[in-house]
Protein backbone atom coordinates (compact mmCIF):
# COMPACT_ATOMS: atom_id res chain seq x y z
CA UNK A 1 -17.06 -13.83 -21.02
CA UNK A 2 -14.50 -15.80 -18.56
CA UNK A 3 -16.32 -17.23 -15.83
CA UNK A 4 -15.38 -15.02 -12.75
CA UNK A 5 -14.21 -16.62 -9.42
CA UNK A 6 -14.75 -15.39 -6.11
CA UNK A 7 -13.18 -15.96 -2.28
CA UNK A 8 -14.40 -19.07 -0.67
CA UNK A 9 -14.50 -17.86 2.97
CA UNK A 10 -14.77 -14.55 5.34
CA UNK A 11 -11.16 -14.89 6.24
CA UNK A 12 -9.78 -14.87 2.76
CA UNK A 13 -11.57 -11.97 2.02
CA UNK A 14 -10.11 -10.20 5.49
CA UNK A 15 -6.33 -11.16 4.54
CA UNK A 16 -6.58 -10.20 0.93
CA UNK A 17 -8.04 -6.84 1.22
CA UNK A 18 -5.44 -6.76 4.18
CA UNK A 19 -2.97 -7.51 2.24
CA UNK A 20 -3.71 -5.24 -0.26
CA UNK A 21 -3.32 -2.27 2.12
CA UNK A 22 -0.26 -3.55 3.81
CA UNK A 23 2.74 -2.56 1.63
CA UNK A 24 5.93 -0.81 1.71
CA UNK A 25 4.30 2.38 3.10
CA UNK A 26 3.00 0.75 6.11
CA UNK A 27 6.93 -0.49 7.30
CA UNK A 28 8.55 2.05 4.78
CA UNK A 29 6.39 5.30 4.48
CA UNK A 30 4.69 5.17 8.12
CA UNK A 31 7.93 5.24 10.44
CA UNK A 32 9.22 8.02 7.94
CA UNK A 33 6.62 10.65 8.23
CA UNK A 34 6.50 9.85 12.38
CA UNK A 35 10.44 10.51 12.64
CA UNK A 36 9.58 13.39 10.75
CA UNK A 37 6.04 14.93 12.18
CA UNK A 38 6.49 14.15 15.94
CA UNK A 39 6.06 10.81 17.00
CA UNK A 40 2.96 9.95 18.81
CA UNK A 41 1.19 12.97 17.96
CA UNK A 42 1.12 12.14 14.03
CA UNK A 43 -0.16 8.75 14.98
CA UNK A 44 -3.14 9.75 17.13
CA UNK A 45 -4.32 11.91 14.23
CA UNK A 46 -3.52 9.16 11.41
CA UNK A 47 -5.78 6.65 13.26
CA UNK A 48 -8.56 9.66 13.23
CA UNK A 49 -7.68 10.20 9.86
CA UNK A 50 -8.17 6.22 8.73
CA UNK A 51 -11.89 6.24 10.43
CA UNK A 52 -13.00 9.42 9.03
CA UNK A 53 -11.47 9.83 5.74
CA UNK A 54 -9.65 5.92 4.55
CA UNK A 55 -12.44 3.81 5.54
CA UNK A 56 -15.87 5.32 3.93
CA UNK A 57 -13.29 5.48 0.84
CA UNK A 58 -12.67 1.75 1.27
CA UNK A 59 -16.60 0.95 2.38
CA UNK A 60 -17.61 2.88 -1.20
CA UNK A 61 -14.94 0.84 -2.53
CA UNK A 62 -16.40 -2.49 -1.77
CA UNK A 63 -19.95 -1.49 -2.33
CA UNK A 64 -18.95 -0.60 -5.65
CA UNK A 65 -17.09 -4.32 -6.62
CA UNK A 66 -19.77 -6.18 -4.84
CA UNK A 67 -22.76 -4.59 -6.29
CA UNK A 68 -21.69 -4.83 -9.33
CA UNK A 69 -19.55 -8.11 -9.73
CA UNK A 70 -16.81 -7.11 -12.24
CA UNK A 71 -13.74 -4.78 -12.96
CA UNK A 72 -13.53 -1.38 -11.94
CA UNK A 73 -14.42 0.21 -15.44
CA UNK A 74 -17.11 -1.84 -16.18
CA UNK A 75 -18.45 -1.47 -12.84
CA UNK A 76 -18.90 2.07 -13.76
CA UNK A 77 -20.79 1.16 -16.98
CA UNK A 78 -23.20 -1.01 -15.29
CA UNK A 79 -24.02 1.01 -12.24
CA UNK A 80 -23.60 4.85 -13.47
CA UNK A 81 -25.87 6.90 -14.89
CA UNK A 82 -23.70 8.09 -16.99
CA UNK A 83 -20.69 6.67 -19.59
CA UNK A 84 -18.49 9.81 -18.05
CA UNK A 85 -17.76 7.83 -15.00
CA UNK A 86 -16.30 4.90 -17.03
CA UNK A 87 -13.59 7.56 -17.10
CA UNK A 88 -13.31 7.10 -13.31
CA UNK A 89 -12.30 3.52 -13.71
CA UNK A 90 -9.59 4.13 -16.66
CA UNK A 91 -8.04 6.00 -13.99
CA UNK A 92 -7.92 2.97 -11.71
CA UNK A 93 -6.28 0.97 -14.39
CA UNK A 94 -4.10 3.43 -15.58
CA UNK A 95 -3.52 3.82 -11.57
CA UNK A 96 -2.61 0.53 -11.38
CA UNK A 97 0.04 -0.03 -14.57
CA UNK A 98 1.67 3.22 -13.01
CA UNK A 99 1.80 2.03 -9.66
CA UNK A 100 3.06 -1.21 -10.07
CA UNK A 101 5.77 -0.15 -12.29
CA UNK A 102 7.30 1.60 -10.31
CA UNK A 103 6.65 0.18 -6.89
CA UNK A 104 8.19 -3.43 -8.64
CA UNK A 105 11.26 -1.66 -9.03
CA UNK A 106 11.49 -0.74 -5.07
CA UNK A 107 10.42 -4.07 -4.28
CA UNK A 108 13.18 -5.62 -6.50
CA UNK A 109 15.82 -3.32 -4.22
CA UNK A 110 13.99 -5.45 -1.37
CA UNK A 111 14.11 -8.63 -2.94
CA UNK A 112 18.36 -7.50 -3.57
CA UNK A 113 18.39 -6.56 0.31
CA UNK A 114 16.33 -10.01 1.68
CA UNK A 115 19.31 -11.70 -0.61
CA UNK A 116 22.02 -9.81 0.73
CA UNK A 117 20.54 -10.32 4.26
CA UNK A 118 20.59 -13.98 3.98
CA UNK A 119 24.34 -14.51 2.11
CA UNK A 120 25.24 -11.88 5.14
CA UNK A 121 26.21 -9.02 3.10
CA UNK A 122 23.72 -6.68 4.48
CA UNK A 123 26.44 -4.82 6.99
CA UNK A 124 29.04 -3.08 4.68
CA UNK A 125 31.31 0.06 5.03
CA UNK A 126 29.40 2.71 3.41
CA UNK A 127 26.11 1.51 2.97
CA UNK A 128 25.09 4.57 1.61
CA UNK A 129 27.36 4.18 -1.09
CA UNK A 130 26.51 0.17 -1.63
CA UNK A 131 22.90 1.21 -2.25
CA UNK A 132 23.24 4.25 -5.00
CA UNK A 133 25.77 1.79 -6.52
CA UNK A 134 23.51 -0.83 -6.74
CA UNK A 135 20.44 1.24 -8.15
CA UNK A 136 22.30 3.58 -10.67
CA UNK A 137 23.37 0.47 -12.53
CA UNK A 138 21.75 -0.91 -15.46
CA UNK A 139 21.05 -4.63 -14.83
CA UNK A 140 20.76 -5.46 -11.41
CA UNK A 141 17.91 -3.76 -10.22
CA UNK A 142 16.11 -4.67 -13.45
CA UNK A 143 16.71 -8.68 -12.71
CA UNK A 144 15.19 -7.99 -9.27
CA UNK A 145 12.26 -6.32 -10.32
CA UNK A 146 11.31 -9.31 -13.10
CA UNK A 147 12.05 -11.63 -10.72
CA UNK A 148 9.76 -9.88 -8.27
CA UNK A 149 7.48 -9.78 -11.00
CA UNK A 150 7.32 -12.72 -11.87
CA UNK A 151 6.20 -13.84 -8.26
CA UNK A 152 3.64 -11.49 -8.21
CA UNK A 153 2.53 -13.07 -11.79
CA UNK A 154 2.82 -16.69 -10.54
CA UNK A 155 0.10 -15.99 -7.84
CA UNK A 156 -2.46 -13.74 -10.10
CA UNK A 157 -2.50 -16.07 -13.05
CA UNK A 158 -3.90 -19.40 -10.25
CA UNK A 159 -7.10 -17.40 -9.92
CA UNK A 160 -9.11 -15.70 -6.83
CA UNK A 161 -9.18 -18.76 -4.63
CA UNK A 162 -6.21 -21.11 -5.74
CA UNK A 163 -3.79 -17.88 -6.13
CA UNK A 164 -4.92 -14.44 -4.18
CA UNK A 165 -6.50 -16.05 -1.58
CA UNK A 166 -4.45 -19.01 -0.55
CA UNK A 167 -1.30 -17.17 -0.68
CA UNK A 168 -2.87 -14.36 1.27
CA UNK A 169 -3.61 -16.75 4.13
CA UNK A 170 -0.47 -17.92 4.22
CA UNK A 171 1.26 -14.85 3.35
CA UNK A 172 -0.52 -12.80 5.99
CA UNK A 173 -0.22 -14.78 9.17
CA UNK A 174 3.81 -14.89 8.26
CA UNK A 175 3.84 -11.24 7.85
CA UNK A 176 2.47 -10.71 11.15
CA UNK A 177 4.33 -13.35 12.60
CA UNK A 178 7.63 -11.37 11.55
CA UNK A 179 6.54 -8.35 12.78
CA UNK A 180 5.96 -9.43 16.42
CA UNK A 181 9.05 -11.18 16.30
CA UNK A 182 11.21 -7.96 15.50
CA UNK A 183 9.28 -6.01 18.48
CA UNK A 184 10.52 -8.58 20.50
CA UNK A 185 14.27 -7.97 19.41
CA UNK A 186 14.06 -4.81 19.03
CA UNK A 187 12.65 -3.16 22.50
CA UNK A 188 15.17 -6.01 23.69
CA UNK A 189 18.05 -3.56 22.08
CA UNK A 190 19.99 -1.09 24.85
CA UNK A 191 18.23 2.12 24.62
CA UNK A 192 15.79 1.34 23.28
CA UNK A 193 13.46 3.09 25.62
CA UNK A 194 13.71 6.15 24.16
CA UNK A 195 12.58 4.79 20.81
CA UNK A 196 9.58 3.21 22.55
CA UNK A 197 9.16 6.71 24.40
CA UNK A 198 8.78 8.93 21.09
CA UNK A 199 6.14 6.48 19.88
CA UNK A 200 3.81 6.61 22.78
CA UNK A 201 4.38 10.09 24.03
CA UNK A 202 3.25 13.22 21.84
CA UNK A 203 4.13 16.09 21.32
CA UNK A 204 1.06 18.19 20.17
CA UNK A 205 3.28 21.11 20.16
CA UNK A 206 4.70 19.83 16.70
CA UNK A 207 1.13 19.40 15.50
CA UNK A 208 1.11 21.81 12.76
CA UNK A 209 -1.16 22.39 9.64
CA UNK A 210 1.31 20.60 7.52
CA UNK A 211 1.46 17.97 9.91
CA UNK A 212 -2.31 17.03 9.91
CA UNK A 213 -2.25 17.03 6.47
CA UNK A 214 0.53 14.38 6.08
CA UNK A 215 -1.80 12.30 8.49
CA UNK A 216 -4.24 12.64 6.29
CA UNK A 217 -2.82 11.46 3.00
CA UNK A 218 -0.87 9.11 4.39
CA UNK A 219 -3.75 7.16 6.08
CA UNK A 220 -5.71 7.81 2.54
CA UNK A 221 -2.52 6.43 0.75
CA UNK A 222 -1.86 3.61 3.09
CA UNK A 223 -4.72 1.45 2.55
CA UNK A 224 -4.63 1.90 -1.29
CA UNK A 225 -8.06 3.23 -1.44
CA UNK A 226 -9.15 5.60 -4.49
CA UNK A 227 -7.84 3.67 -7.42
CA UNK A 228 -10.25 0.74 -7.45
CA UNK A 229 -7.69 -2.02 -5.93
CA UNK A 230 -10.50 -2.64 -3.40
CA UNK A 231 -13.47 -2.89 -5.29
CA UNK A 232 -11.71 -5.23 -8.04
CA UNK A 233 -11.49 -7.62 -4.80
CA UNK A 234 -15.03 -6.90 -3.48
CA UNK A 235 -16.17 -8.05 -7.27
CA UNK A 236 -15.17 -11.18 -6.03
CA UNK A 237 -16.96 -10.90 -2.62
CA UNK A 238 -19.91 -13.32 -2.00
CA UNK A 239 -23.49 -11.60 -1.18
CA UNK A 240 -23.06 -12.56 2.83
CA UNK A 241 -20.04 -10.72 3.42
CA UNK A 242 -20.77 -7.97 5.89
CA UNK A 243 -19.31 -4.93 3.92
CA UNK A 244 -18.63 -2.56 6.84
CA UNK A 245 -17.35 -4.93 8.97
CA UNK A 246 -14.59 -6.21 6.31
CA UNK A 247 -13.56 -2.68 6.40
CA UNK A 248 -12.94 -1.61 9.72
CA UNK A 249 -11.09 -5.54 9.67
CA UNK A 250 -8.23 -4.52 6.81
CA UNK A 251 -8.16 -0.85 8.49
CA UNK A 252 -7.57 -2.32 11.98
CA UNK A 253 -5.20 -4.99 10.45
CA UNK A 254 -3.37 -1.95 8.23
CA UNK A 255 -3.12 0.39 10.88
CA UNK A 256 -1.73 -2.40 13.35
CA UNK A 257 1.05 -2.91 11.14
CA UNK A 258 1.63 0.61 10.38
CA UNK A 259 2.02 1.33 14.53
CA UNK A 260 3.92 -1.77 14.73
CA UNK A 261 6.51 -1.24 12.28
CA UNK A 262 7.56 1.61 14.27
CA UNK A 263 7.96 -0.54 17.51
CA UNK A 264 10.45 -2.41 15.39
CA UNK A 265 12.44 0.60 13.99
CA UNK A 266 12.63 3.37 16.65
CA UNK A 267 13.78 1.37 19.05
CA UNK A 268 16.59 -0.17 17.01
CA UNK A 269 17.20 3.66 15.58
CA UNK A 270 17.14 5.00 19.42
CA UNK A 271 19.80 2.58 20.13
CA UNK A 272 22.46 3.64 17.78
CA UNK A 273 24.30 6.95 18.20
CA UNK A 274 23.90 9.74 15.41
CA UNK A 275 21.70 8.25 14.08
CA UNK A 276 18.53 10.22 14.33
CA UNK A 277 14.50 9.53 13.96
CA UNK A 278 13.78 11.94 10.49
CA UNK A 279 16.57 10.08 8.63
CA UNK A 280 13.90 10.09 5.81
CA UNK A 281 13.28 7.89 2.49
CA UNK A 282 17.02 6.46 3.09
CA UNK A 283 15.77 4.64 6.74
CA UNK A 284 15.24 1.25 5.26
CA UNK A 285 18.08 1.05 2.29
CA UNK A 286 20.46 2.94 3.60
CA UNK A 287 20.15 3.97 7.82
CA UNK A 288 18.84 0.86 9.13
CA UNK A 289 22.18 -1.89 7.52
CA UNK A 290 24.11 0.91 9.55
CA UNK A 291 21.98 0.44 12.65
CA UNK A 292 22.11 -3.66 12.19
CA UNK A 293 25.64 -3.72 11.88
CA UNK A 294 26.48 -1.59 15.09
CA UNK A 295 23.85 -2.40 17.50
CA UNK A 296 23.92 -6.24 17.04
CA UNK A 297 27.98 -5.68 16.97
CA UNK A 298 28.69 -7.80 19.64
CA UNK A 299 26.27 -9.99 18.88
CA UNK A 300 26.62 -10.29 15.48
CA UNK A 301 24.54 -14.06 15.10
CA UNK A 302 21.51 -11.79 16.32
CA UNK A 303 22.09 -9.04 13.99
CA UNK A 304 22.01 -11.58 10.93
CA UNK A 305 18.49 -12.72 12.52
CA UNK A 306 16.74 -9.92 12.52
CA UNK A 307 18.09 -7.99 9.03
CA UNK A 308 16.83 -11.08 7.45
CA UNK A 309 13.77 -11.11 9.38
CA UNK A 310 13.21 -7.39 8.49
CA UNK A 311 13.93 -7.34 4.91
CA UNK A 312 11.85 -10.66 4.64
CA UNK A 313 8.68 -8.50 6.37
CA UNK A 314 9.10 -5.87 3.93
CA UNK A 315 9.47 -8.28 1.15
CA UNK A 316 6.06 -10.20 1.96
CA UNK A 317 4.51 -6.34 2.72
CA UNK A 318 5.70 -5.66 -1.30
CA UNK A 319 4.30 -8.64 -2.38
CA UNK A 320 0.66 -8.40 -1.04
CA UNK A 321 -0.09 -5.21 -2.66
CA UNK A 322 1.54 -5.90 -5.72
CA UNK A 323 -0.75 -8.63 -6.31
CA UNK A 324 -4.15 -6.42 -5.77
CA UNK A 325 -2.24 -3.91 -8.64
CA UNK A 326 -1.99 -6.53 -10.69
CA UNK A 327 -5.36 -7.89 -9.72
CA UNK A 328 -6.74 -4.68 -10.82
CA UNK A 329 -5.32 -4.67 -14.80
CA UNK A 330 -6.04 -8.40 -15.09
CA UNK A 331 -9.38 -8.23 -14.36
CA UNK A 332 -9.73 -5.50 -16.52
CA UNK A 333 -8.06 -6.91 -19.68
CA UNK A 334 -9.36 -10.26 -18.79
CA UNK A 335 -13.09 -8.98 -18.78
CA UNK A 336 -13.05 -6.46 -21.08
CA UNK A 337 -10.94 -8.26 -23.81
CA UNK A 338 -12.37 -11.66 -23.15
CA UNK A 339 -9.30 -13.34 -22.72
CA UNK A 340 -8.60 -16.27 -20.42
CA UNK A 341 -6.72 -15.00 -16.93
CA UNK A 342 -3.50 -16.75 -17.68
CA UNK A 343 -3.58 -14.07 -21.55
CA UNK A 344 -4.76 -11.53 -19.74
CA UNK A 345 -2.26 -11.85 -17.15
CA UNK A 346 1.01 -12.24 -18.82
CA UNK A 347 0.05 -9.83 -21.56
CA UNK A 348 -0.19 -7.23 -17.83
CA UNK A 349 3.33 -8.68 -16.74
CA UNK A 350 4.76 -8.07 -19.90
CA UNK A 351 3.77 -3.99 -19.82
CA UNK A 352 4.78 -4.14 -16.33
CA UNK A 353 8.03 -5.57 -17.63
CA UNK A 354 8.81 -2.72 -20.11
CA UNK A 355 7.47 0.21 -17.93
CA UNK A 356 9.46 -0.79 -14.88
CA UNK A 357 12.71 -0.95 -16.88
CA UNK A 358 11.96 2.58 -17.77
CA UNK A 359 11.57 3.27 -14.39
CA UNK A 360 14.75 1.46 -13.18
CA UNK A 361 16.61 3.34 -15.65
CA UNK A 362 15.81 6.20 -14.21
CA UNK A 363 18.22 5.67 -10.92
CA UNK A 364 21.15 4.89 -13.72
CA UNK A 365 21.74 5.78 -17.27
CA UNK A 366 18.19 7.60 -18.18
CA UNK A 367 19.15 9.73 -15.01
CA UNK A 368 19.38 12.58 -16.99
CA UNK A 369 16.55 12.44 -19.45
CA UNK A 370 13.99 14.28 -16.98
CA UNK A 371 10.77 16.72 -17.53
CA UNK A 372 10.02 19.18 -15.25
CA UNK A 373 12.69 17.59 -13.40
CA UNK A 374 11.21 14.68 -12.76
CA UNK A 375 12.67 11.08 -14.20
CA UNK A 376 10.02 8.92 -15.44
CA UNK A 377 10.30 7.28 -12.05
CA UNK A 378 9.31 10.14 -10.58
CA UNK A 379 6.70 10.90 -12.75
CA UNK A 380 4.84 8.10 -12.17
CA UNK A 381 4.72 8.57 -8.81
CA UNK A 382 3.68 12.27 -9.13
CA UNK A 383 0.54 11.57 -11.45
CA UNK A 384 -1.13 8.83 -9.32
CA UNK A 385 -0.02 10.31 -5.80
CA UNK A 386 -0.85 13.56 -6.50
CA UNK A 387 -3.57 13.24 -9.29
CA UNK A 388 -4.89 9.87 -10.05
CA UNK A 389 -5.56 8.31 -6.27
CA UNK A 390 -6.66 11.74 -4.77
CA UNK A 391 -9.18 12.23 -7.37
CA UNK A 392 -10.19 8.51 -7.81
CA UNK A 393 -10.89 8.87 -4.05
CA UNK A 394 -13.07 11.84 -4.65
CA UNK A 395 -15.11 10.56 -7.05
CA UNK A 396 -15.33 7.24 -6.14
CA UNK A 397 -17.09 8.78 -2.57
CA UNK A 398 -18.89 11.19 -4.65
CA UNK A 399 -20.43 8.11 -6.68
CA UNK A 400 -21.50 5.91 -4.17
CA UNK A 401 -23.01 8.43 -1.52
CA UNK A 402 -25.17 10.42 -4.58
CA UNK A 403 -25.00 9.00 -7.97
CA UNK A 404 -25.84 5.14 -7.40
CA UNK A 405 -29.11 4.09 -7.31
CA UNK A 406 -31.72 5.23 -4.60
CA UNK A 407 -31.41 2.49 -1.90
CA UNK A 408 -28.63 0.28 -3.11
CA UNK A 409 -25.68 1.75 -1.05
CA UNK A 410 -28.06 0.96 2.32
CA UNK A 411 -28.91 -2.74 0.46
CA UNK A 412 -25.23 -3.38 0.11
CA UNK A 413 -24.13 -1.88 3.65
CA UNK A 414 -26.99 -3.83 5.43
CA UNK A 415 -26.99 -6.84 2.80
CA UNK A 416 -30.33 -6.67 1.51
CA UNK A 417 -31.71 -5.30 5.31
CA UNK A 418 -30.28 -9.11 6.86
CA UNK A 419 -27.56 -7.25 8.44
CA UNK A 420 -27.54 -4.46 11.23
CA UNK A 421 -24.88 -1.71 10.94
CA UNK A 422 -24.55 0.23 13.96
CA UNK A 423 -23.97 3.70 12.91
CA UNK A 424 -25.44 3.09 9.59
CA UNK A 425 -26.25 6.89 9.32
CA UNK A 426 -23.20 8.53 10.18
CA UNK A 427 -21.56 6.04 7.75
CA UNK A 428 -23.05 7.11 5.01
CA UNK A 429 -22.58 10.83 6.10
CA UNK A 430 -18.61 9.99 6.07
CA UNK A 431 -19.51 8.95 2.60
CA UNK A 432 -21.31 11.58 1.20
CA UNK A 433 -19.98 14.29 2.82
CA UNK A 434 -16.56 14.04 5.17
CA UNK A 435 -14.42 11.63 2.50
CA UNK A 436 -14.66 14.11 -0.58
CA UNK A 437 -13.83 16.87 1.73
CA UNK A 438 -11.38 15.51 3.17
CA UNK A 439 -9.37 14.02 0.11
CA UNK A 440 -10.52 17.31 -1.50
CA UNK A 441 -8.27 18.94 1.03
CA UNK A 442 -4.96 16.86 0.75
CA UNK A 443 -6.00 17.28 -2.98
CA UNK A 444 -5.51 21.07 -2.89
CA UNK A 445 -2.60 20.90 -0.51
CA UNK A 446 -0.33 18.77 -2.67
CA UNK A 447 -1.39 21.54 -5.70
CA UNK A 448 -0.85 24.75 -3.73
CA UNK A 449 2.46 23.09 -2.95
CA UNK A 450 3.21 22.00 -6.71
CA UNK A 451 2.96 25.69 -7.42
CA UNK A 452 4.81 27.33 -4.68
């Protein structure tokens, strides 16, 4: 067996599990479903939503990695009682070839955009029509998304602390760095007051059923908890880390970006007639080169700053959690195969090579070859969104608050009774009892949907 590496300080651990949860759906996803659920309102819930339901997901997470000190499928072997839950971390890697697949191919459409930014070809006519020319065709997307890959690949194949962890400390910091930087232009933009006012005012009349739902699986989705991404990285975790602690960290950090990204958007959005707050999945690719182009019009030296900036932020946001996906299948093949990380990892890149074509395809000439009409894109966002990640989340809850060993979840949470965790109880009631409910829920939502 390789001989497994592991962070080398408190910080790295922070940033990379940070990291990890900070993707696309944080500047992407977030802003979407708050133009479309009511602004402040849907964020008041999502924050209640990451403390009840996201973070005793991610604490069971890390308890799981750390306790046992390996991949997510052989963590099951060594600490269930049973082989059956084995079955529980197939679904995490299976999770995590899906994921990436097709997640590489949106980040190579970010990786075209940061490209276009900086030549300054971001602001066209129709950028509508620039953008479903660019995905329907055959090659172009499909160089992006290797060459996105292959980033992702360079920094998984150094190791823990010469690859994740170094470029998550530098990555991180720049991220953040962005971000605050586009607030600054953006609440700077002429009306943008209104933007800034549907953030921080809500309206709890739009609070709906549907609505607290969508808070729900989005803060569950946004900190890529239930398909073992977190407790591959807590496998690495040395026995001092405080466990809680790290969690509430990466939530605070994820949710921070989440909030932020919409200080960056709205008010840019707000500023820019017709164009309107629920503009939906097209915001990024398609609305906001619209809203560059005419609000920095006059300025147009200013407008080149900050699309560059912004696709840049999204760009590093991709990056970060494609490297705990392909964290996750690495370890696994690595471990489980006993091959040497650089194998194990380009044997992963190649897959991820072949089932992201597939997936690219799917905006262009396999367009029409559907199931259930769904492309294979869509398909493999359907089975881990709405199957694989809910029930991961489930069971992986389920597991650590009444199937591991008597004792070990309060030795990991309290490190061996060295540590005090204030509200030790009531964490592991979240555990036990509020996180399976809870993803149970958005579970049965997204079915009785499916079938209406």
């Amino acid at each position: 067996m390789n001989k497994r590496g592991s962070f080398d300080s408190k910080l790295g651990v922070v940033l990379a599990s940070a990291g990890s949860a900070v993707g696309l759906g944080n500047i992407w996803r977030f802003p979407t479903e708050v133009g479309q659920n009511g602004g402040a309102a849907f964020i008041l819930v999502y924050i209640a939503f990451v403390l009840f339901l996201a973070l005793p997901v991610m604490v069971s997470e890390f308890v799981i990695g750390r306790s046992s000190g390996t991949n997510i499928v052989h963590a099951f072997r060594k600490l269930a009682p049973s082989r059956w839950w084995m079955t529980i971390g197939f679904m995490g890697v299976l999770a995590g070839f899906l994921v990436l697949s097709f997640y590489s191919v949106v980040a190579g459409w970010t990786l075209k955009f940061t490209v276009d930014a900086v030549a300054y070809r971001i602001s066209g006519a129709d950028p509508a029509q620039a953008f479903n020319s660019f995905v329907s065709d055959t090659w172009s997307p499909m160089l992006y998304m290797a060459i996105f890959l292959l980033f992702t690949h360079l920094v998984v194949i150094r190791g823990i602390r010469s690859g994740i962890e170094r470029y998550s400390k530098l990555m991180m910091p720049l991220l953040l760095l962005i971000i605050l930087v586009l607030v600054g232009c953006s609440i700077g933009m002429p009306g943008s007051a209104e933007g800034i006012r549907f953030l921080l005012q809500p309206d709890f009349t739009k609070v709906t059923p549907h609505v607290v739902l969508s808070a729900m699986g989005q803060a569950f989705f946004s900190l890529s908890v239930g398909i073992g991404c977190l407790a591959t990285y807590a496998s690495y975790f040395k026995k001092d880390m405080n466990l809680p602690g790290s969690a509430v960290h990466v939530c605070a950090i994820d949710t921070l970006v989440a909030i932020i990204s919409g200080f960056v958007i709205f008010p840019a959005v707000f500023s820019v007639k017709g164009v309107h707050p629920d503009a939906g999945a097209g915001l990024v690719f398609i609305t906001l080169p619209h809203v560059f182009s005419s609000a920095f019009a006059q300025m147009s030296w200013l407008g080149y700053f900050f699309s560059v900036l912004f696709y840049l932020l999204l760009l590093l946001a991709a990056l970060t959690s494609s490297i705990s996906m392909h964290e996750i299948c690495t370890s696994f093949v690595s471990e489980h195969y006993n091959l040497t990380r650089k194998k194990a990892a380009t044997l992963v890149t190649l897959v991820y090579l072949v089932l992201g074509a597939a997936c690219s395809l799917s905006f262009g000439p396999w367009k029409d070859y559907t199931l259930a009409g769904m492309t294979v894109f869509g398909w493999f966002d359907f089975a881990t969104a709405m199957f694989i990640m809910p029930l991961g989340g489930i069971f992986i809850s389920l597991f650590t608050g009444w199937c591991m060993k008597r004792g070990l979840l309060t030795d990991e949470l309290t490190n061996n009774g060295t540590l005090k965790v204030r509200g030790l109880k009531f964490l592991i009631f979240l555990i036990r009892w509020v996180a399976p409910i809870g993803v149970g829920m958005v579970f049965l939502d997204q079915v009785v949907k499916l079938f209406n």
